[in-house]
PDB file of N, CA and C in Angstrom:
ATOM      1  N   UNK A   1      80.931 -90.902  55.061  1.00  0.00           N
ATOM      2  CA  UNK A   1      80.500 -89.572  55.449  1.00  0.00           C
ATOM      3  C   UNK A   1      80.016 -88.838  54.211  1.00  0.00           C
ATOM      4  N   UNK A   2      78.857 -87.889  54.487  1.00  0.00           N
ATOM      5  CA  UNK A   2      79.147 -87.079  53.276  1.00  0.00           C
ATOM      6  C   UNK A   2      79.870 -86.021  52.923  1.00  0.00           C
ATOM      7  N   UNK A   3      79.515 -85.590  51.728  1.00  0.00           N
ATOM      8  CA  UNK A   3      80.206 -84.253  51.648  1.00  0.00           C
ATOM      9  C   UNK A   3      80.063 -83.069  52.669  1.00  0.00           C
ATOM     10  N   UNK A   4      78.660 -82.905  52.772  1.00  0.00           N
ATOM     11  CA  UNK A   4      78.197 -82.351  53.501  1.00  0.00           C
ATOM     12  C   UNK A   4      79.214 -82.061  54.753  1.00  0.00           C
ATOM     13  N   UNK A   5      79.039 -83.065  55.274  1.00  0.00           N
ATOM     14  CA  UNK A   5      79.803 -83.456  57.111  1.00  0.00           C
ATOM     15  C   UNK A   5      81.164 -82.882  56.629  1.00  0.00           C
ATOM     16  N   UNK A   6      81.460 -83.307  55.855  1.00  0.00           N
ATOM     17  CA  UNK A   6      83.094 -83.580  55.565  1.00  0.00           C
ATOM     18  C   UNK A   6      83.065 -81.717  55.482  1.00  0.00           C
ATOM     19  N   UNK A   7      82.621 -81.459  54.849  1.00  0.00           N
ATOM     20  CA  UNK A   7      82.587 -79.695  55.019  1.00  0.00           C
ATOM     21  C   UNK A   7      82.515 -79.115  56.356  1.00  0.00           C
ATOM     22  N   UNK A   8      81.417 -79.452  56.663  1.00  0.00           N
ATOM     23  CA  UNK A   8      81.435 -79.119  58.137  1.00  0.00           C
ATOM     24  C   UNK A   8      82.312 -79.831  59.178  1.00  0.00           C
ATOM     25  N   UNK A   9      83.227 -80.688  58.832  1.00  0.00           N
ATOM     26  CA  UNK A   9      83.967 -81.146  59.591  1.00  0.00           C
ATOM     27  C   UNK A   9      85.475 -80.325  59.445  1.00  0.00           C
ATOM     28  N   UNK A  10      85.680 -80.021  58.045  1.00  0.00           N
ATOM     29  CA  UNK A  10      86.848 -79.167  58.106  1.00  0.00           C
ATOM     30  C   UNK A  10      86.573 -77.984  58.334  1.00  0.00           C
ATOM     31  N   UNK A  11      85.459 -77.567  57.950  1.00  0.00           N
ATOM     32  CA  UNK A  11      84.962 -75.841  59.075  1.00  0.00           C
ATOM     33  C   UNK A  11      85.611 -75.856  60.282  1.00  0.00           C
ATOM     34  N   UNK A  12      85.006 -76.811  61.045  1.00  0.00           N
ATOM     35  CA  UNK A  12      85.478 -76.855  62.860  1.00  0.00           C
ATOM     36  C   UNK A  12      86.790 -77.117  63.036  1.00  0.00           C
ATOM     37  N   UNK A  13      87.711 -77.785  62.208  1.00  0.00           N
ATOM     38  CA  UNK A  13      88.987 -78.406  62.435  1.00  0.00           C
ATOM     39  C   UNK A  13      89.586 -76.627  62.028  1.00  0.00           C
ATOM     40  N   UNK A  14      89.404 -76.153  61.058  1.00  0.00           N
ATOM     41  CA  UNK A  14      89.929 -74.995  60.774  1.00  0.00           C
ATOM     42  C   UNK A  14      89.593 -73.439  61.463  1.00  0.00           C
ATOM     43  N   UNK A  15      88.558 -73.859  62.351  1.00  0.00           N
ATOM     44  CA  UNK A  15      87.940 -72.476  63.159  1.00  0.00           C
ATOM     45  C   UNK A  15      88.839 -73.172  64.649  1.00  0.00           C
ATOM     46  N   UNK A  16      89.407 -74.074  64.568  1.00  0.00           N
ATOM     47  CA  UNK A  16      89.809 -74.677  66.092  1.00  0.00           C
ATOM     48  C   UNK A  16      90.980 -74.540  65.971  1.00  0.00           C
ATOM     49  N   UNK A  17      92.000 -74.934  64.823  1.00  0.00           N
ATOM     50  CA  UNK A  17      93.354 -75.165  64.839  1.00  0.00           C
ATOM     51  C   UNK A  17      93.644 -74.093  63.475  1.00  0.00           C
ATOM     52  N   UNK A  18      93.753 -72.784  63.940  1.00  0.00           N
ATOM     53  CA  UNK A  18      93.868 -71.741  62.677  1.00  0.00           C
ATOM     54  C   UNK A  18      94.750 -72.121  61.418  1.00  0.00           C
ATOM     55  N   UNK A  19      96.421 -73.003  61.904  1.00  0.00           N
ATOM     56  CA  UNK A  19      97.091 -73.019  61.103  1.00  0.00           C
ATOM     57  C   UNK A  19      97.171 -74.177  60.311  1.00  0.00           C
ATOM     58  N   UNK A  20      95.750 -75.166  60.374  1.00  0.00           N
ATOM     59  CA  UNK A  20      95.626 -75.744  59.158  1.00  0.00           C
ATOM     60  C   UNK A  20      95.676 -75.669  57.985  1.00  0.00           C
ATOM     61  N   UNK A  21      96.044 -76.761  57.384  1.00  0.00           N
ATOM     62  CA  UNK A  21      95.992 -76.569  56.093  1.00  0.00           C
ATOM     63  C   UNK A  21      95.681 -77.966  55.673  1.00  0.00           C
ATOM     64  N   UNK A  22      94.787 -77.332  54.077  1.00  0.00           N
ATOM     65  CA  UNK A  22      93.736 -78.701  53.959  1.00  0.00           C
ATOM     66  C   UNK A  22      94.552 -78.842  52.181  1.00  0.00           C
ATOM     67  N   UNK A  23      94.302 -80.773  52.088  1.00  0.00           N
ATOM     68  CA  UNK A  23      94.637 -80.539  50.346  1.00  0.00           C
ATOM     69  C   UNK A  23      93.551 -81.501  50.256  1.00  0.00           C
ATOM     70  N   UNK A  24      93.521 -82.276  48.761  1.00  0.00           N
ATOM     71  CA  UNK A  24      92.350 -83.150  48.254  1.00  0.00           C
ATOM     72  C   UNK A  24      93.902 -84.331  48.201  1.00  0.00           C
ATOM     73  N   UNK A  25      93.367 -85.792  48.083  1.00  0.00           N
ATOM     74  CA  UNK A  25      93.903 -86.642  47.820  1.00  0.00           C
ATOM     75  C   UNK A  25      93.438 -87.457  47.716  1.00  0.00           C
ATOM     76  N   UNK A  26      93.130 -87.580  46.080  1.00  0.00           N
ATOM     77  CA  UNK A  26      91.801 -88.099  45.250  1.00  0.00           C
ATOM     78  C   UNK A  26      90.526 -87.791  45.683  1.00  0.00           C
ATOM     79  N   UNK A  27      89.341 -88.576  46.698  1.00  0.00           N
ATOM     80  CA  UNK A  27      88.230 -88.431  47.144  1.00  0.00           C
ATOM     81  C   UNK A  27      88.362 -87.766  48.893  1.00  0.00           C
ATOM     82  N   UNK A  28      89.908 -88.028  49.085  1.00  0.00           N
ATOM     83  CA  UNK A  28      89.364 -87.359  50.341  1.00  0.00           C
ATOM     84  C   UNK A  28      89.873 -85.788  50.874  1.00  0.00           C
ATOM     85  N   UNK A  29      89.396 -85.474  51.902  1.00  0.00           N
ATOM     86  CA  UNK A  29      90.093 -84.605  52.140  1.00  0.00           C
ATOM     87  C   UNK A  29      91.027 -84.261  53.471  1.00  0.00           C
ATOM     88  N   UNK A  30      92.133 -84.248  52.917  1.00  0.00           N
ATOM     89  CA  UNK A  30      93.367 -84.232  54.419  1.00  0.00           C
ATOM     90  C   UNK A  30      93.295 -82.998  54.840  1.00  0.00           C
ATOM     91  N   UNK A  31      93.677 -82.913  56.437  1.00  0.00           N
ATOM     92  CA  UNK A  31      93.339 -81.457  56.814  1.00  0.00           C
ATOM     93  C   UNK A  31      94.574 -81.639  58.003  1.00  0.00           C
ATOM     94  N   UNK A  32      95.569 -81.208  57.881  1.00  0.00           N
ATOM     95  CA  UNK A  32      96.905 -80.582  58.275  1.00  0.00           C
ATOM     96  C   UNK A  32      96.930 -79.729  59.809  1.00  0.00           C
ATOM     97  N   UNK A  33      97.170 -80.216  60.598  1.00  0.00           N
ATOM     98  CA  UNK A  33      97.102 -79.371  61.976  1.00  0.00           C
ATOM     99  C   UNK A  33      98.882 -79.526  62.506  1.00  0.00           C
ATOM    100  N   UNK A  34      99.285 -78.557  62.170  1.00  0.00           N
ATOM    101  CA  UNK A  34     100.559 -78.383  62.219  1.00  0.00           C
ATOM    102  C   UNK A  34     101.113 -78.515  63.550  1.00  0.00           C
ATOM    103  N   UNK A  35     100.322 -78.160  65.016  1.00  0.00           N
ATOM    104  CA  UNK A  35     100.426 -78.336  66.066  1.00  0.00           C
ATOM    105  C   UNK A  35      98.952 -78.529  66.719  1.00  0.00           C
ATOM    106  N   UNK A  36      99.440 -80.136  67.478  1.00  0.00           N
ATOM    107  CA  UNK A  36      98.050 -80.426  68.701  1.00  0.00           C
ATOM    108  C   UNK A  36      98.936 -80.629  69.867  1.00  0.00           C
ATOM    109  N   UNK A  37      97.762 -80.334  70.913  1.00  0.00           N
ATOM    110  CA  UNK A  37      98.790 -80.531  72.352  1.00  0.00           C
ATOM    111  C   UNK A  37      98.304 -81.720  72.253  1.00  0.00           C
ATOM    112  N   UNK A  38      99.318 -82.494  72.810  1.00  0.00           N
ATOM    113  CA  UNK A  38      99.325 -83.538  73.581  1.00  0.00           C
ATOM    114  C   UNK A  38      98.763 -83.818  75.214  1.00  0.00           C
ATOM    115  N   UNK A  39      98.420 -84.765  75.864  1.00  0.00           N
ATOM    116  CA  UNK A  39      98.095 -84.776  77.064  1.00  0.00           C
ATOM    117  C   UNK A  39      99.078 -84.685  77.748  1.00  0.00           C
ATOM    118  N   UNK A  40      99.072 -83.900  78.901  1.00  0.00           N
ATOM    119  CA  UNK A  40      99.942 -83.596  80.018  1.00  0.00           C
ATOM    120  C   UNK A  40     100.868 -84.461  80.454  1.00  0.00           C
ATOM    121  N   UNK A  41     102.159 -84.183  80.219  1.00  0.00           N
ATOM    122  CA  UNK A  41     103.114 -85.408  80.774  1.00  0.00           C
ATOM    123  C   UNK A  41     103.480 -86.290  79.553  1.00  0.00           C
ATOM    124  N   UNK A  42     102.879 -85.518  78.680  1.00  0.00           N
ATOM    125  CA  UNK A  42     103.275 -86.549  77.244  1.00  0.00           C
ATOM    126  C   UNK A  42     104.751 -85.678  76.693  1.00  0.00           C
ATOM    127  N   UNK A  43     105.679 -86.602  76.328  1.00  0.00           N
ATOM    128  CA  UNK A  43     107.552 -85.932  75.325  1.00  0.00           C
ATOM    129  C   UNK A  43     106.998 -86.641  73.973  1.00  0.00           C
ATOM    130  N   UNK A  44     107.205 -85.387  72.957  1.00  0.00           N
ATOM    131  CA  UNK A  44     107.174 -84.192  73.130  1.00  0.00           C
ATOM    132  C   UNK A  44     105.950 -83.499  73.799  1.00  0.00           C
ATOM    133  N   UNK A  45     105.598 -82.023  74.022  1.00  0.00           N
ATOM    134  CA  UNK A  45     104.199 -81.716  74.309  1.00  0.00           C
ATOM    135  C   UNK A  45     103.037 -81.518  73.632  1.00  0.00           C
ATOM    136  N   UNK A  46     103.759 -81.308  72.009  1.00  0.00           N
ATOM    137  CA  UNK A  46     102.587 -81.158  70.987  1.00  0.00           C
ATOM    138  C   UNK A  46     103.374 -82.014  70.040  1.00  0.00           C
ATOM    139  N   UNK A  47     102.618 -81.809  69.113  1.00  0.00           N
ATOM    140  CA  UNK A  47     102.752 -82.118  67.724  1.00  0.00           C
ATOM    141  C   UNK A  47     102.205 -82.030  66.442  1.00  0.00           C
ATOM    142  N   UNK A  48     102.751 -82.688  65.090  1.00  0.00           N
ATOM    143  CA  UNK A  48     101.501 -82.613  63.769  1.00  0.00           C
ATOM    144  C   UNK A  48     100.612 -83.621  64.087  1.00  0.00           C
ATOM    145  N   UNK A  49      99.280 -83.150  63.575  1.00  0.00           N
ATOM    146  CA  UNK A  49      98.603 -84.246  63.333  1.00  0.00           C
ATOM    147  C   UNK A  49      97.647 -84.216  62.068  1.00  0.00           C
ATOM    148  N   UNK A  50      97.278 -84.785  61.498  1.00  0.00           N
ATOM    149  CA  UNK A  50      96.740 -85.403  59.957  1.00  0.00           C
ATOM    150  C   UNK A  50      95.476 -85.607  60.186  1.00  0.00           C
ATOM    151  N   UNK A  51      94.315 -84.925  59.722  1.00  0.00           N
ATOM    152  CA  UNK A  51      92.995 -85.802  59.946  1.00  0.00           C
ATOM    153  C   UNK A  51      92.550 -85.712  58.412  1.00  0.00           C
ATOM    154  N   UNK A  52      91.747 -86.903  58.087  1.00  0.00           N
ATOM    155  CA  UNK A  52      91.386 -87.646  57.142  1.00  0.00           C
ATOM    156  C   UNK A  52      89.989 -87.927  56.806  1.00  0.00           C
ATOM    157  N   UNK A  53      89.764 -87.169  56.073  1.00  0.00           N
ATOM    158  CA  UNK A  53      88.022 -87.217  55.967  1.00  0.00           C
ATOM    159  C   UNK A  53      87.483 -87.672  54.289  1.00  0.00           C
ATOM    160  N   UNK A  54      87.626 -89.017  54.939  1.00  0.00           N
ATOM    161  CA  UNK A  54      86.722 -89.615  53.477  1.00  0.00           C
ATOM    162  C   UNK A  54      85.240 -90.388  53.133  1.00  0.00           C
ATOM    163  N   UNK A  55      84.672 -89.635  52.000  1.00  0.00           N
ATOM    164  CA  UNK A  55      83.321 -89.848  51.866  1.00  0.00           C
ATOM    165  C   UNK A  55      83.010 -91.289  51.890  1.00  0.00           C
ATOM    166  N   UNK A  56      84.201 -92.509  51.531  1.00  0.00           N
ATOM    167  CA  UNK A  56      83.967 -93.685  51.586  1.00  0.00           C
ATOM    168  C   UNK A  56      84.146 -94.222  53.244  1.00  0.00           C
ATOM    169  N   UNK A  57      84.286 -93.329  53.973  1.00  0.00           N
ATOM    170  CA  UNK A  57      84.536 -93.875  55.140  1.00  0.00           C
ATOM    171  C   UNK A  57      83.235 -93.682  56.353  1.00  0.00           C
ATOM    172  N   UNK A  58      82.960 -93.966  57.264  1.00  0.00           N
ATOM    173  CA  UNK A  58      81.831 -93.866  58.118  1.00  0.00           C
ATOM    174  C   UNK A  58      82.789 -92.525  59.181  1.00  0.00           C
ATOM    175  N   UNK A  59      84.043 -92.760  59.932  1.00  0.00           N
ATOM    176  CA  UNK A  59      83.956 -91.815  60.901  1.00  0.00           C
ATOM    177  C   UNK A  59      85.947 -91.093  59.626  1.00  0.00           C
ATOM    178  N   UNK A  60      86.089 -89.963  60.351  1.00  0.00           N
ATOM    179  CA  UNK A  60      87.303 -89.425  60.154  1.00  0.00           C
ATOM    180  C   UNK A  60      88.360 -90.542  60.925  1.00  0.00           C
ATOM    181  N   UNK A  61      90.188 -89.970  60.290  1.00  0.00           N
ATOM    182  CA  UNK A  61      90.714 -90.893  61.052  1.00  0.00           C
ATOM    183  C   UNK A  61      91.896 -89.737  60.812  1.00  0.00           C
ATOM    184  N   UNK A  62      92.896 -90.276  61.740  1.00  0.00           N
ATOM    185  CA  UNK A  62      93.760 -89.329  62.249  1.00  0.00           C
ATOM    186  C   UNK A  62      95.122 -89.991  62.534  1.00  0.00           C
ATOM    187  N   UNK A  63      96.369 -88.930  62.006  1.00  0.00           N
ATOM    188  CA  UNK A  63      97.329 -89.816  62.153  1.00  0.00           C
ATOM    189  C   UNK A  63      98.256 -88.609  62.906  1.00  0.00           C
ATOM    190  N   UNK A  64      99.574 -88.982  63.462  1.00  0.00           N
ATOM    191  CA  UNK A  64     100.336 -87.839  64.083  1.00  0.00           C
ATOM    192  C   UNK A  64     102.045 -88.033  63.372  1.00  0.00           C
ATOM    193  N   UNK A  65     102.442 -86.858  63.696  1.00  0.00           N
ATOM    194  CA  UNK A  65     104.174 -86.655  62.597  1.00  0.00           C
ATOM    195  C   UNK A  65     105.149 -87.984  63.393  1.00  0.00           C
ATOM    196  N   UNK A  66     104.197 -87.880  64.878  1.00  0.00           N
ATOM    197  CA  UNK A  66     105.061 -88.500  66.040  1.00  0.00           C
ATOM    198  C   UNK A  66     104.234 -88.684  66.974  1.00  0.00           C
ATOM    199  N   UNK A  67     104.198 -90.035  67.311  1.00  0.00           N
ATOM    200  CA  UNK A  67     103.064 -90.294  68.838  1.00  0.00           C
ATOM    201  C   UNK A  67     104.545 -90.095  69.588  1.00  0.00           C
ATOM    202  N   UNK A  68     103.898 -89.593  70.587  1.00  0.00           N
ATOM    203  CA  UNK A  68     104.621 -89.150  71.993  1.00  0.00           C
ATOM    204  C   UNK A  68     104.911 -90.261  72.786  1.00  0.00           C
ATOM    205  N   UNK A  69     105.748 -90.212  73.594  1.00  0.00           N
ATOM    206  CA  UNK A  69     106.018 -90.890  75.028  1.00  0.00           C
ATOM    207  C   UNK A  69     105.001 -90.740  76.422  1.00  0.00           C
ATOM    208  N   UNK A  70     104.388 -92.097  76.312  1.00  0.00           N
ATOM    209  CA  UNK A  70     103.199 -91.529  77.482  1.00  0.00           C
ATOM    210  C   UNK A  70     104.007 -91.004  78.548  1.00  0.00           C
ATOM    211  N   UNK A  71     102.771 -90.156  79.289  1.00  0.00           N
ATOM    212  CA  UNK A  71     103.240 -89.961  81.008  1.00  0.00           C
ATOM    213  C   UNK A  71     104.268 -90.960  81.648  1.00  0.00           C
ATOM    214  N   UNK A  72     103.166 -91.892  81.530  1.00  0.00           N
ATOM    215  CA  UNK A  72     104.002 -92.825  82.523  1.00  0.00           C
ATOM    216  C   UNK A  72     105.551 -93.483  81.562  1.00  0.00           C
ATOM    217  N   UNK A  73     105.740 -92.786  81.049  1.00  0.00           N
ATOM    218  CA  UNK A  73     107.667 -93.312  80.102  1.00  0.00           C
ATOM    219  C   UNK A  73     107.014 -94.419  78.865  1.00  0.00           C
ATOM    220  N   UNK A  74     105.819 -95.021  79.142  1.00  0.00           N
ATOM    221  CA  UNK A  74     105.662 -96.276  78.355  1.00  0.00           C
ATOM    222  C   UNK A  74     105.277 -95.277  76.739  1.00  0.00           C
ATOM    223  N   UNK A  75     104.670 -96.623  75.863  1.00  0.00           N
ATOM    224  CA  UNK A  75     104.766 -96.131  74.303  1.00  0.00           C
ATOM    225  C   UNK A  75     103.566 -96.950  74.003  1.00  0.00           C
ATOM    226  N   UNK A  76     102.695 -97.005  72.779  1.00  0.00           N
ATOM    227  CA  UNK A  76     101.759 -97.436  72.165  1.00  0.00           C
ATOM    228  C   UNK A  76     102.142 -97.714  70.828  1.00  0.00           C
ATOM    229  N   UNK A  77     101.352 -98.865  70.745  1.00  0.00           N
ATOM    230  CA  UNK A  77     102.354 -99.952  69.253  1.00  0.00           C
ATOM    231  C   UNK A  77     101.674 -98.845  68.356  1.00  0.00           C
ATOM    232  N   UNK A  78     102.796 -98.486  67.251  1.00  0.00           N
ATOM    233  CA  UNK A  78     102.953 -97.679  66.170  1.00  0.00           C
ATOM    234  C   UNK A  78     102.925 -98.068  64.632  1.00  0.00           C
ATOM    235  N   UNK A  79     102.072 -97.771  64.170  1.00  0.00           N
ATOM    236  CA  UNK A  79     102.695 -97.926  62.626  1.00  0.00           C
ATOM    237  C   UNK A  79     102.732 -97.268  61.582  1.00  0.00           C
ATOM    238  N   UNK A  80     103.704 -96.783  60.651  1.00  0.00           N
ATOM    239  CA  UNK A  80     103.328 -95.863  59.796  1.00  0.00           C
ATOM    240  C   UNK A  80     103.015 -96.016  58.577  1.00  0.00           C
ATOM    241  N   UNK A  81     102.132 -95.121  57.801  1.00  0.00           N
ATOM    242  CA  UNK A  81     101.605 -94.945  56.572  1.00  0.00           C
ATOM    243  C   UNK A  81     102.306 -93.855  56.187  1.00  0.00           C
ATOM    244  N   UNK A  82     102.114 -93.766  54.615  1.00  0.00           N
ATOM    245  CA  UNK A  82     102.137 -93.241  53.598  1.00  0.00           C
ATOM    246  C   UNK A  82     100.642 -92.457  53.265  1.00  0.00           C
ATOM    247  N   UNK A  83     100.566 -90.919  53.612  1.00  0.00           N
ATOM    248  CA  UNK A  83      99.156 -90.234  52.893  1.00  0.00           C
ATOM    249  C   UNK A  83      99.848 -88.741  52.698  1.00  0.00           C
ATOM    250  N   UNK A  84      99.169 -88.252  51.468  1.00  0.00           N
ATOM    251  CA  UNK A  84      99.701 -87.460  50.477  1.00  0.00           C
ATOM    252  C   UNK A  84     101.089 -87.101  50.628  1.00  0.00           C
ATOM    253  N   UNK A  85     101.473 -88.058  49.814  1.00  0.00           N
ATOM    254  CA  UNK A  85     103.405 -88.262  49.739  1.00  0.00           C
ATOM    255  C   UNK A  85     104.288 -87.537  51.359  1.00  0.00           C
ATOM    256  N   UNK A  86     103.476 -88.311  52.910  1.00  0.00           N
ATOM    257  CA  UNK A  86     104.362 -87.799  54.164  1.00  0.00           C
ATOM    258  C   UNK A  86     104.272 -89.048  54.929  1.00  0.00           C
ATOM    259  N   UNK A  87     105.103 -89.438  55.328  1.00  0.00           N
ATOM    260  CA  UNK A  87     104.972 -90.224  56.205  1.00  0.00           C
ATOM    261  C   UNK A  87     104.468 -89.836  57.647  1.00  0.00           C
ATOM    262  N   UNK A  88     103.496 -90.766  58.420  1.00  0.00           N
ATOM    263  CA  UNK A  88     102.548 -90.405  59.256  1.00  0.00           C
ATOM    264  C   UNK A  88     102.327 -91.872  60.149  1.00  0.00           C
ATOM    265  N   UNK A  89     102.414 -91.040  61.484  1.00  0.00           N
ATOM    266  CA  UNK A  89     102.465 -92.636  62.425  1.00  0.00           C
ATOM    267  C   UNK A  89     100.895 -92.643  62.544  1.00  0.00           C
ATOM    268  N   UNK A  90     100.460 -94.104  62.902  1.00  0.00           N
ATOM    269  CA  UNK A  90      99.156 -94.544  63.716  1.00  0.00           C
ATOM    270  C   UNK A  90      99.021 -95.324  65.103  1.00  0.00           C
ATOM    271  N   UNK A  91      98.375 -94.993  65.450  1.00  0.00           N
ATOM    272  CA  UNK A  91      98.157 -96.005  67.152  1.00  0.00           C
ATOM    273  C   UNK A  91      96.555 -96.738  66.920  1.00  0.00           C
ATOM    274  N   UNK A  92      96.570 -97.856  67.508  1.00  0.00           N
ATOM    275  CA  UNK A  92      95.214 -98.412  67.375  1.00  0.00           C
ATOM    276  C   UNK A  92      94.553 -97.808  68.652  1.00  0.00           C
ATOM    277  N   UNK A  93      93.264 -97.171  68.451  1.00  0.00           N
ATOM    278  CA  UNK A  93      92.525 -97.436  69.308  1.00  0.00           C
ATOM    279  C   UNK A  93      91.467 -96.581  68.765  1.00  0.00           C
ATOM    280  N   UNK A  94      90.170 -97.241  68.917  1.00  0.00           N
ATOM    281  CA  UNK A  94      88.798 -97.358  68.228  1.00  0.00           C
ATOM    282  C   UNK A  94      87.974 -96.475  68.961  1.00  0.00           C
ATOM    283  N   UNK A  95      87.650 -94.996  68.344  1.00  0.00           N
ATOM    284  CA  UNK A  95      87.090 -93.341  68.808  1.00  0.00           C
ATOM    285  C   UNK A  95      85.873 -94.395  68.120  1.00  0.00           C
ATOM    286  N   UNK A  96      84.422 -94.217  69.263  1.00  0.00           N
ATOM    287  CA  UNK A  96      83.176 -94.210  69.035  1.00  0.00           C
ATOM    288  C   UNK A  96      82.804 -92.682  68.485  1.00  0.00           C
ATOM    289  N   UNK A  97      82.211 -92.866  67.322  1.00  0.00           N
ATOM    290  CA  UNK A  97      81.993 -91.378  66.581  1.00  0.00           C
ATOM    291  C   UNK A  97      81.256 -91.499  65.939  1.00  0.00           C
ATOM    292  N   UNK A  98      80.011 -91.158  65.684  1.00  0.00           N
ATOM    293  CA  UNK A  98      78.576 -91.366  64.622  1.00  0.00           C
ATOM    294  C   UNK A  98      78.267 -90.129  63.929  1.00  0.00           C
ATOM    295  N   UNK A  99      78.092 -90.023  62.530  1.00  0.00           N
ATOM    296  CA  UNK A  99      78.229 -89.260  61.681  1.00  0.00           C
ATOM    297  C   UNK A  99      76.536 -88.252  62.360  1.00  0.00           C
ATOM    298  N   UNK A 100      76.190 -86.858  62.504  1.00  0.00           N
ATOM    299  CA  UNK A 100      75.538 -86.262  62.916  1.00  0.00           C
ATOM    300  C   UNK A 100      74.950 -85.749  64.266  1.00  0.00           C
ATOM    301  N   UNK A 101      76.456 -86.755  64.929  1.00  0.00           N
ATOM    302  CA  UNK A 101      76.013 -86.953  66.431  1.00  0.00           C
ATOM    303  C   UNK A 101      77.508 -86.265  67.004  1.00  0.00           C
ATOM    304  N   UNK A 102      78.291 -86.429  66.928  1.00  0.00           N
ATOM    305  CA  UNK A 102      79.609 -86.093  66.472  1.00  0.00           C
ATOM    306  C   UNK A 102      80.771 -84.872  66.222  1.00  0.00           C
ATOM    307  N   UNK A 103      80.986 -84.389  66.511  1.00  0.00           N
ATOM    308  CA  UNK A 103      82.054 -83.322  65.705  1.00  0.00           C
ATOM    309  C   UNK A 103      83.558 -83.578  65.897  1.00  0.00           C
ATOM    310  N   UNK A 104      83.784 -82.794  64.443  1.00  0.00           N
ATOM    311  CA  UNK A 104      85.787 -82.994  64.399  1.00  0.00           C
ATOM    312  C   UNK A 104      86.382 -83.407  65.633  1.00  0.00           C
ATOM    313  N   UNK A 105      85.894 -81.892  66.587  1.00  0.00           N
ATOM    314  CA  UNK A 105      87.039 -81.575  67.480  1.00  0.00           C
ATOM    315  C   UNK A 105      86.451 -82.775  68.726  1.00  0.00           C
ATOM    316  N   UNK A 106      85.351 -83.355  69.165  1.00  0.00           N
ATOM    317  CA  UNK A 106      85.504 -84.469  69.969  1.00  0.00           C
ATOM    318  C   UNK A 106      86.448 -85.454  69.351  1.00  0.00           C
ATOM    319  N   UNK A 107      86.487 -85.726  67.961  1.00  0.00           N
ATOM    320  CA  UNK A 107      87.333 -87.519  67.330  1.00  0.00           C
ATOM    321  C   UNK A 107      88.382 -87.125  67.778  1.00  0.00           C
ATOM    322  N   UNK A 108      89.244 -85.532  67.376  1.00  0.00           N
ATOM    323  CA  UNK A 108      90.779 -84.855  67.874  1.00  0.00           C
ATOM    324  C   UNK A 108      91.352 -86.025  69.162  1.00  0.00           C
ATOM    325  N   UNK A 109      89.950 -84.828  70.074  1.00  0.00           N
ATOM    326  CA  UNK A 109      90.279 -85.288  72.057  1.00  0.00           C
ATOM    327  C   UNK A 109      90.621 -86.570  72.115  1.00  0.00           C
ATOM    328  N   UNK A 110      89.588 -87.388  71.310  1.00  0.00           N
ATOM    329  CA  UNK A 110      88.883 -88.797  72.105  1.00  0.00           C
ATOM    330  C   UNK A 110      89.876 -89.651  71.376  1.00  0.00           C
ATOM    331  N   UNK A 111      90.696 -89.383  70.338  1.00  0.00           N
ATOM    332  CA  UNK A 111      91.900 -90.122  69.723  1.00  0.00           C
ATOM    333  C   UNK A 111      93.326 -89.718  70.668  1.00  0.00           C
ATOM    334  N   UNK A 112      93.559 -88.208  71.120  1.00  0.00           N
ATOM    335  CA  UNK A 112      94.323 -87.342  72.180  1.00  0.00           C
ATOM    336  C   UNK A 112      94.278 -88.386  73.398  1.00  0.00           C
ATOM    337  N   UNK A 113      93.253 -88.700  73.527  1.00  0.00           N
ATOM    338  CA  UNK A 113      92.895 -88.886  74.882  1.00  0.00           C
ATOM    339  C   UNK A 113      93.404 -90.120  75.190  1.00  0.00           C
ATOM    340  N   UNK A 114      94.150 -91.232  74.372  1.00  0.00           N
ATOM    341  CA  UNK A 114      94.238 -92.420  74.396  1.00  0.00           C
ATOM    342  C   UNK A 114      95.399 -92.330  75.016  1.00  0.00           C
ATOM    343  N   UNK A 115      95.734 -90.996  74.851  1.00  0.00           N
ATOM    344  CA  UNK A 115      97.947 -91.130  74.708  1.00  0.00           C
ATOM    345  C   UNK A 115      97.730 -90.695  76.610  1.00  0.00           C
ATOM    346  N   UNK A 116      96.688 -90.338  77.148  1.00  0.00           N
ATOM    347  CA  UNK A 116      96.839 -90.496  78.626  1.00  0.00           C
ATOM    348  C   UNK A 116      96.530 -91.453  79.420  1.00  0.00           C
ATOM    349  N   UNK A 117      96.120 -92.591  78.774  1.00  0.00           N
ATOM    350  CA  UNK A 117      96.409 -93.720  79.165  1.00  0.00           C
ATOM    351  C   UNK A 117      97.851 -94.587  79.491  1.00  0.00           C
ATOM    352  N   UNK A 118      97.946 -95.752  80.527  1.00  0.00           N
ATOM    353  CA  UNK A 118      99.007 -96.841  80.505  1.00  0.00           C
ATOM    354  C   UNK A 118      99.023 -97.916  79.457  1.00  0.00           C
ATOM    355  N   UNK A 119     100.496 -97.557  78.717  1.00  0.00           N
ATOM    356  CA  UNK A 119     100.587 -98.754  77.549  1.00  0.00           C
ATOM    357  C   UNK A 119     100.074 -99.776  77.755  1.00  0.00           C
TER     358      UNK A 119
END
């Protein structure tokens, strides 16, 4: 991505989710959303979530404090990382997202959107 995007990508993340908060960690930039809802029927109902915007990367990527318990009781295989000294879970699943075609807050949904699916 470029800089560019990456600016305008934390514009929208920060005009959408007020109580962000953004740091640098090395080349990229992490941007802190202290609370996202979750999809309906998801324990808990919100949560943190982490988005990750690096110039070496093609799309943003996104991690949560805690993936939830789907609707239906089931769970999605988890794994956690290490980014700017917090531990942070991940779920696989692959957001179609093209740099200029794109914005923050669709990757949010369309990563959101997985957890209303059946494990």
């Amino acid at each position: 991505m470029t800089l560019e995007t990456i600016q305008l990508l934390e514009q929208e993340l920060r005009a959408t989710y007020p109580s962000a908060v953004t740091a640098l960690d090395g080349g990229r930039r992490l941007v802190s959303l202290p609370e996202v809802d979750f999809p309906k029927g998801c324990r808990p109902s919100m949560g943190g979530a982490l988005v990750v915007l690096d110039p070496n990367a093609a799309k943003p990527e996104m991690y949560l404090s805690q993936v939830p318990v789907l609707p239906s009781g089931g769970s999605v295989s988890v794994g956690t990382v290490s980014i700017g000294g917090q531990a942070w879970q991940t779920f696989s699943f692959n957001v179609a997202w093209e740099e200029g075609k794109h914005n923050a807050i669709q990757y949010v949904e369309a990563k959101l959107a997985r957890l209303r699916r059946e494990a």
